[in-house]
C-alpha atoms as a PDB file:
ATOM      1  CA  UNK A   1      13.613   3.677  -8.336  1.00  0.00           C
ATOM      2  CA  UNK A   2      10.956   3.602  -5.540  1.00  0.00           C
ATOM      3  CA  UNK A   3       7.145   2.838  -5.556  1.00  0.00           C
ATOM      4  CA  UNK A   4       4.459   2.461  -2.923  1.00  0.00           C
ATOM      5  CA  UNK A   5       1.808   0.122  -3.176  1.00  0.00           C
ATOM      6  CA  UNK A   6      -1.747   0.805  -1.427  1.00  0.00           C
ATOM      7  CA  UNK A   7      -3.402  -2.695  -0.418  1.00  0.00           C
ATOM      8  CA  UNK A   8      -6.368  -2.767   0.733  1.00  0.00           C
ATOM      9  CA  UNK A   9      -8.554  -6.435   1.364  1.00  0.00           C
ATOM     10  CA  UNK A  10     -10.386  -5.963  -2.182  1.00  0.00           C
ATOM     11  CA  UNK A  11     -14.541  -6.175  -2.639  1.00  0.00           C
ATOM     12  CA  UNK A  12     -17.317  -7.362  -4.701  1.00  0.00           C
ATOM     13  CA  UNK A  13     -18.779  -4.183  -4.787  1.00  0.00           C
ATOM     14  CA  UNK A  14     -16.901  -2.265  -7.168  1.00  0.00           C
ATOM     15  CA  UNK A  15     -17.454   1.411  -5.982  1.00  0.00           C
ATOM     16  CA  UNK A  16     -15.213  -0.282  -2.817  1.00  0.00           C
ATOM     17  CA  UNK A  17     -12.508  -0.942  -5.054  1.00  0.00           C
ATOM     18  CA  UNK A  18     -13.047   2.410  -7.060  1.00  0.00           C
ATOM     19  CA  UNK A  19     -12.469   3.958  -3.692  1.00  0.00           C
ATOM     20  CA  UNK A  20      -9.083   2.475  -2.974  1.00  0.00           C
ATOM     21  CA  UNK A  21      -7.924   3.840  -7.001  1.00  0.00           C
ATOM     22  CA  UNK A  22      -9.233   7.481  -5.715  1.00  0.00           C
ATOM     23  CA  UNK A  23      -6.941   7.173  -2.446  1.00  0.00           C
ATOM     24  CA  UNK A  24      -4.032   6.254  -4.187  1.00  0.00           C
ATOM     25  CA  UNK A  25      -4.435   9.271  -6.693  1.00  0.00           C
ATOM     26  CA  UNK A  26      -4.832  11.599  -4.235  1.00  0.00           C
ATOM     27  CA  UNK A  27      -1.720  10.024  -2.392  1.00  0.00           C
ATOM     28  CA  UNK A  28       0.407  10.002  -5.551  1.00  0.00           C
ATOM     29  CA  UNK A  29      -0.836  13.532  -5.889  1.00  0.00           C
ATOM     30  CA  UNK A  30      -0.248  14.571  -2.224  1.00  0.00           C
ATOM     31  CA  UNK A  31       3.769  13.511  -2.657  1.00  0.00           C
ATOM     32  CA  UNK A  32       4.097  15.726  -6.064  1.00  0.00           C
ATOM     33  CA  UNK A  33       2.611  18.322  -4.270  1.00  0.00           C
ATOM     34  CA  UNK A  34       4.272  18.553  -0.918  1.00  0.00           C
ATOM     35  CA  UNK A  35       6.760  15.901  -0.260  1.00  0.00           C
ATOM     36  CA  UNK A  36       9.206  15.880  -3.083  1.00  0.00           C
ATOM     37  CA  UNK A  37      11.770  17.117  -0.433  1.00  0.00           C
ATOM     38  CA  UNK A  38      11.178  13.942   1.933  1.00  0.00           C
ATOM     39  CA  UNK A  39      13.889  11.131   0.668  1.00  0.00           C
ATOM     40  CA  UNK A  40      11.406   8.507   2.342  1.00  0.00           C
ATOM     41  CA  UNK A  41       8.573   9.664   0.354  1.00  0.00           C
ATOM     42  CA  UNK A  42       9.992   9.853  -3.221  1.00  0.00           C
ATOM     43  CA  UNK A  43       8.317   6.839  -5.283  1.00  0.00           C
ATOM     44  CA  UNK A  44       8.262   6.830  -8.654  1.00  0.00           C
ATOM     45  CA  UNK A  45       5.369   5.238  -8.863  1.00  0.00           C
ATOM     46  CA  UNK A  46       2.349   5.260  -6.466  1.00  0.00           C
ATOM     47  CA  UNK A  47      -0.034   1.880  -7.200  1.00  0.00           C
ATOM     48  CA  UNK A  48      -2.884  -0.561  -5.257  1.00  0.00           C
ATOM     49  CA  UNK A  49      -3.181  -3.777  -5.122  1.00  0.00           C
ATOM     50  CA  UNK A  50      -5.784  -6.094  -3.434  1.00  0.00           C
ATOM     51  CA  UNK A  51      -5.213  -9.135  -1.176  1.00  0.00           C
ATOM     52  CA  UNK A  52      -8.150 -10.882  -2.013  1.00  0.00           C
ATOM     53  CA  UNK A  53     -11.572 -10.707  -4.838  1.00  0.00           C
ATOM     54  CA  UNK A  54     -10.362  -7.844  -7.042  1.00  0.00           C
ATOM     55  CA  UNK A  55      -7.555  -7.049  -9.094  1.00  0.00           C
ATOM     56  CA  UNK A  56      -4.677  -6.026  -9.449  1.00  0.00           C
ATOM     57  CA  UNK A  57      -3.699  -8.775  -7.255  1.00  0.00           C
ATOM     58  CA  UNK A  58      -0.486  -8.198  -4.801  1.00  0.00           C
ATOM     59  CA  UNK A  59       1.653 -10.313  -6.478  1.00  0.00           C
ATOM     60  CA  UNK A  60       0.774  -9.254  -9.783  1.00  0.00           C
ATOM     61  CA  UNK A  61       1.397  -5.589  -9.089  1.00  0.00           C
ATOM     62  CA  UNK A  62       4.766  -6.318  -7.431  1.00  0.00           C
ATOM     63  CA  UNK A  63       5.668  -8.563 -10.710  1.00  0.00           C
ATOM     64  CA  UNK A  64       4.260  -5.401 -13.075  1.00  0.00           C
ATOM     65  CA  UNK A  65       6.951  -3.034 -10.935  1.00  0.00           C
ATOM     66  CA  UNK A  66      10.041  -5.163 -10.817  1.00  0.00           C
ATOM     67  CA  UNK A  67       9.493  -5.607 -14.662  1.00  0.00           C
ATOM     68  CA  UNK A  68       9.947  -1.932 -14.745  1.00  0.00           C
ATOM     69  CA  UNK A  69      13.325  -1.952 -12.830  1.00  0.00           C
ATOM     70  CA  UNK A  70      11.572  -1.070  -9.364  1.00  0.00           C
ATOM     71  CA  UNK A  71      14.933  -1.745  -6.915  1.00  0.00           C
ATOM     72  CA  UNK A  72      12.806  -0.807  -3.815  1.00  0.00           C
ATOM     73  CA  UNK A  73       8.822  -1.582  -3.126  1.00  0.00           C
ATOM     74  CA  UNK A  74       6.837  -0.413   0.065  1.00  0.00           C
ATOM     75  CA  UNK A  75       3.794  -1.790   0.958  1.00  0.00           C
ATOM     76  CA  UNK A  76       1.138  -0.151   2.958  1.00  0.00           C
ATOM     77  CA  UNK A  77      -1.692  -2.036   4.175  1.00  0.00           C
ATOM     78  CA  UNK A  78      -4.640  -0.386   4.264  1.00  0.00           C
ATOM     79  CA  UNK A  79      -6.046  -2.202   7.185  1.00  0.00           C
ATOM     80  CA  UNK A  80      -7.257  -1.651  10.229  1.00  0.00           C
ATOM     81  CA  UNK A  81      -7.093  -4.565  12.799  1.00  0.00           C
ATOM     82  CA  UNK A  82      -3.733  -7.568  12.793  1.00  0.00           C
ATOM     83  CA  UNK A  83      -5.913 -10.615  11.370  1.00  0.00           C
ATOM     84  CA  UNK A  84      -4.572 -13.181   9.649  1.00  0.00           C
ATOM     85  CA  UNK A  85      -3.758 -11.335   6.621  1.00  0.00           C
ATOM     86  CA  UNK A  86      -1.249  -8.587   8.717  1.00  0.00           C
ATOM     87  CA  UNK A  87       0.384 -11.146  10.318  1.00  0.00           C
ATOM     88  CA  UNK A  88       0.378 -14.294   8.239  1.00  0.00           C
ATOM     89  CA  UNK A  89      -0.484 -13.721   4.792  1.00  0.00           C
ATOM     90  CA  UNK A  90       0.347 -10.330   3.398  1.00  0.00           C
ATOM     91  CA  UNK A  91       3.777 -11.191   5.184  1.00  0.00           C
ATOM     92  CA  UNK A  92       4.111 -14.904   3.008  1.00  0.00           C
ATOM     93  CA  UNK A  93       3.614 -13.166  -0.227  1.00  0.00           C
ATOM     94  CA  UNK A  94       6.462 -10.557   0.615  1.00  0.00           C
ATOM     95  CA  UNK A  95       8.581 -13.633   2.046  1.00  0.00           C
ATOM     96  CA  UNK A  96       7.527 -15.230  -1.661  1.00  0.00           C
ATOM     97  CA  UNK A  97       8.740 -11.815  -3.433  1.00  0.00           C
ATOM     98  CA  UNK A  98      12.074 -11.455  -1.498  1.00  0.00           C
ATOM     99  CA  UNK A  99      13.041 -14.615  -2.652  1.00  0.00           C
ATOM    100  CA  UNK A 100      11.997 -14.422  -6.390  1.00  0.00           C
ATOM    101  CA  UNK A 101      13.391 -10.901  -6.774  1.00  0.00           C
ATOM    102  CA  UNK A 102      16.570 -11.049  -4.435  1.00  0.00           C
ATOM    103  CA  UNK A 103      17.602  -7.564  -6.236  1.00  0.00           C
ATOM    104  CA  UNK A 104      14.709  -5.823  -4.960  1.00  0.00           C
ATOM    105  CA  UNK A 105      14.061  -4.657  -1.494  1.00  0.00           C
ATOM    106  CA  UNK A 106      10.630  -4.948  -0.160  1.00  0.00           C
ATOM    107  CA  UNK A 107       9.349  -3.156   2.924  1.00  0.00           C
ATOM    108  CA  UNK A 108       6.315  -4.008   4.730  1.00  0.00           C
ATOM    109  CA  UNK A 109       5.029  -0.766   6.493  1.00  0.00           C
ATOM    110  CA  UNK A 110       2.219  -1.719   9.875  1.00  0.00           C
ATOM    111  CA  UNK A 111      -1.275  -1.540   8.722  1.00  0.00           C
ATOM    112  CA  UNK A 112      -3.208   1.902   9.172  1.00  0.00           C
ATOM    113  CA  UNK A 113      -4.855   1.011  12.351  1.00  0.00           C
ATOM    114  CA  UNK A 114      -1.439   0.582  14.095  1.00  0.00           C
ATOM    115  CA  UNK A 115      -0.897   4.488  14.019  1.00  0.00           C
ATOM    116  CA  UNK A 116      -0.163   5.654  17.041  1.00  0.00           C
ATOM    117  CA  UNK A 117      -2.177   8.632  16.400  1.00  0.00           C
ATOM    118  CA  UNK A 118      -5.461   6.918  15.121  1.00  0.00           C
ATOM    119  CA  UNK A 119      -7.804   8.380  18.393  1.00  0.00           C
ATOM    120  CA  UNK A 120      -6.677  11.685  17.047  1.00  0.00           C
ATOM    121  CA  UNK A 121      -7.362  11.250  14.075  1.00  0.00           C
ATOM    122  CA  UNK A 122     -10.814   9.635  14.683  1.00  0.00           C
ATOM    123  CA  UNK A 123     -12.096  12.672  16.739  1.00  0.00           C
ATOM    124  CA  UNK A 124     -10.434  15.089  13.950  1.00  0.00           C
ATOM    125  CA  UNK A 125     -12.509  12.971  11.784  1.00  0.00           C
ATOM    126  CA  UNK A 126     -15.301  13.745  13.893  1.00  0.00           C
ATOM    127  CA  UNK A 127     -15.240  17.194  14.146  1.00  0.00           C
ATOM    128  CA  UNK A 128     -15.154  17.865  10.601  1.00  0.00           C
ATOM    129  CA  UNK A 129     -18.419  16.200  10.277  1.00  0.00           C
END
């Protein structure tokens, strides 16, 4: 079994954090609806997690999923710039992971701002306003 988590930096403010739970519903919702057919998109379970300030913590969600015989975890990071937590400490904790759970594989997706179509989708963005 697969699952995706969403991780995003985590806030004080709670309707931040509220905002990364609606995401992820409509994700999980957008792969029942349209993407059953695509092998790379078939998680059982669709999750967040939070890097810093607000739970569920990363390492607590990947713990919750490998206790429910997750073999494969994908995380998305729902960032925009390569700071220190793309390329230092989001990849330590899956280093940490890899090595607790050697049965399950972990894959570390780029961070939303390294899509290749982002100016597209900003001025898409910007039209529907």
């Amino acid at each position: 079994m697969k699952a995706l988590i969403i991780l995003a930096h985590g806030s004080r403010k709670q309707e931040s954090n509220q905002e990364i739970e609606i995401l992820t519903n409509d994700v999980r919702a957008l792969i029942k609806r349209h993407f059953d057919w695509d092998i790379r998109l078939q998680f059982s379970i669709v999750d967040y997690a939070f890097l810093e300030i607000a739970e569920p913590s990363l390492t607590n969600s990947i713990e919750k999923l490998v206790s429910k015989n997750i073999s494969e975890i994908t995380i998305f990071p729902y960032f925009l710039n390569s700071g220190i937590h793309i390329k230092s400490d989001i990849p330590n904790i899956v280093k940490s992971a890899r090595t607790k759970y050697p049965d399950c594989k972990f894959n570390l997706s780029p961070p939303i701002g390294a899509y290749k179509e982002m100016p597209e989708l900003i001025l898409k963005h910007l039209q529907s306003e």
